[in-house]
Protein backbone atom coordinates (compact mmCIF):
# COMPACT_ATOMS: atom_id res chain seq x y z
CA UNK A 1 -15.35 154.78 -98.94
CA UNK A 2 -17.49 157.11 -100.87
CA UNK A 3 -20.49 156.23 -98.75
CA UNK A 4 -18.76 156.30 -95.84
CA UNK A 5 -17.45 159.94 -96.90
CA UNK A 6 -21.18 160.65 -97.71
CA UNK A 7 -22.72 159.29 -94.19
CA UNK A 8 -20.04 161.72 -92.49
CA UNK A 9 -21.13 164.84 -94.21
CA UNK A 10 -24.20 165.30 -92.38
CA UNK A 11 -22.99 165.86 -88.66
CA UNK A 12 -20.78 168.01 -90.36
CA UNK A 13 -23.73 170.10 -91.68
CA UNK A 14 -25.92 170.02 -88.20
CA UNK A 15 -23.28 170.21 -86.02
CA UNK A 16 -21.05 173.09 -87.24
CA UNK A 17 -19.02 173.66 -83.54
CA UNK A 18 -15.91 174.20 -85.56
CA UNK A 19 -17.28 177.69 -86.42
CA UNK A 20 -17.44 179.18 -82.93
CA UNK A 21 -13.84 180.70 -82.77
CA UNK A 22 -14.63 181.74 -85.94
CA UNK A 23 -17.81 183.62 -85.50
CA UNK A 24 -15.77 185.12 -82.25
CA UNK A 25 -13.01 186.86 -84.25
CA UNK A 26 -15.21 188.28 -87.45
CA UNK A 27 -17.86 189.54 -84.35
CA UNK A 28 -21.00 187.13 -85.22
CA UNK A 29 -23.80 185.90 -83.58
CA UNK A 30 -24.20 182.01 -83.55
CA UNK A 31 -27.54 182.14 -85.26
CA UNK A 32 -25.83 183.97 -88.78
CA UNK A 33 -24.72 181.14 -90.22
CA UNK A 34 -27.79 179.05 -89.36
CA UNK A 35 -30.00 179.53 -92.60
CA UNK A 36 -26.65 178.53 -94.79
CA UNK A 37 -26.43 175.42 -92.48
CA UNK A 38 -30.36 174.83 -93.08
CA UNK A 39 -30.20 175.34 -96.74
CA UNK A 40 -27.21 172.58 -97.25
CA UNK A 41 -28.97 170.04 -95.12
CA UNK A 42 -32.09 170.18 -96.45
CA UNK A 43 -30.12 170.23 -99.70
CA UNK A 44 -28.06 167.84 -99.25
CA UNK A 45 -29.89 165.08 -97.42
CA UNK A 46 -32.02 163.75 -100.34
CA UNK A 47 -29.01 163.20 -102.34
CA UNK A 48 -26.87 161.51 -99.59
CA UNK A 49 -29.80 158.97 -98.93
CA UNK A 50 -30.38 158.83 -102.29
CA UNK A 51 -26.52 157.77 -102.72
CA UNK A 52 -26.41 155.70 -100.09
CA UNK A 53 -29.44 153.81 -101.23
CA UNK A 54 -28.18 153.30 -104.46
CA UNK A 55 -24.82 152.52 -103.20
CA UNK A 56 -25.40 150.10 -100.83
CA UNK A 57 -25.87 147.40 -102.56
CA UNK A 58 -22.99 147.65 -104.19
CA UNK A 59 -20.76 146.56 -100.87
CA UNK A 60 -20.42 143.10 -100.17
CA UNK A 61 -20.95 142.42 -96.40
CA UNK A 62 -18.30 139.72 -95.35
CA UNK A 63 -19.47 138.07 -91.73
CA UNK A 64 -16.22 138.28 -89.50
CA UNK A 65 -14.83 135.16 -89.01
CA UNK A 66 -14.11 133.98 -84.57
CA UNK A 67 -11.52 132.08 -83.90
């Protein structure tokens, strides 16, 4: 679940649309909270591969089973 969690967090990051109504009632321009968006992705995505690569192989991939 925890990788899962982690795979999530990054359209999170690039795609931050839930801001707009924000930026509308504090009076901002959609490029302000660009460079905090830019510094937690390029933050963060070394660590979430790096997670996921050491995660991984910790699931066990079960084939589905047809009737």
């Amino acid at each position: 679940m925890q990788i899962h969690n982690a795979a999530e967090a990054l359209p999170n990051l690039i795609n931050p649309f839930w801001r707009l109504p924000l930026l509308s009632l504090f009076g901002l321009k959609a490029r302000n909270p660009v460079g905090f968006s830019f510094a937690q992705f390029i933050t963060h995505t070394p660590m979430v591969l790096l997670l996921l690569w050491l995660l991984a192989p910790t699931l066990a991939y079960q084939p589905p089973v047809l009737p």
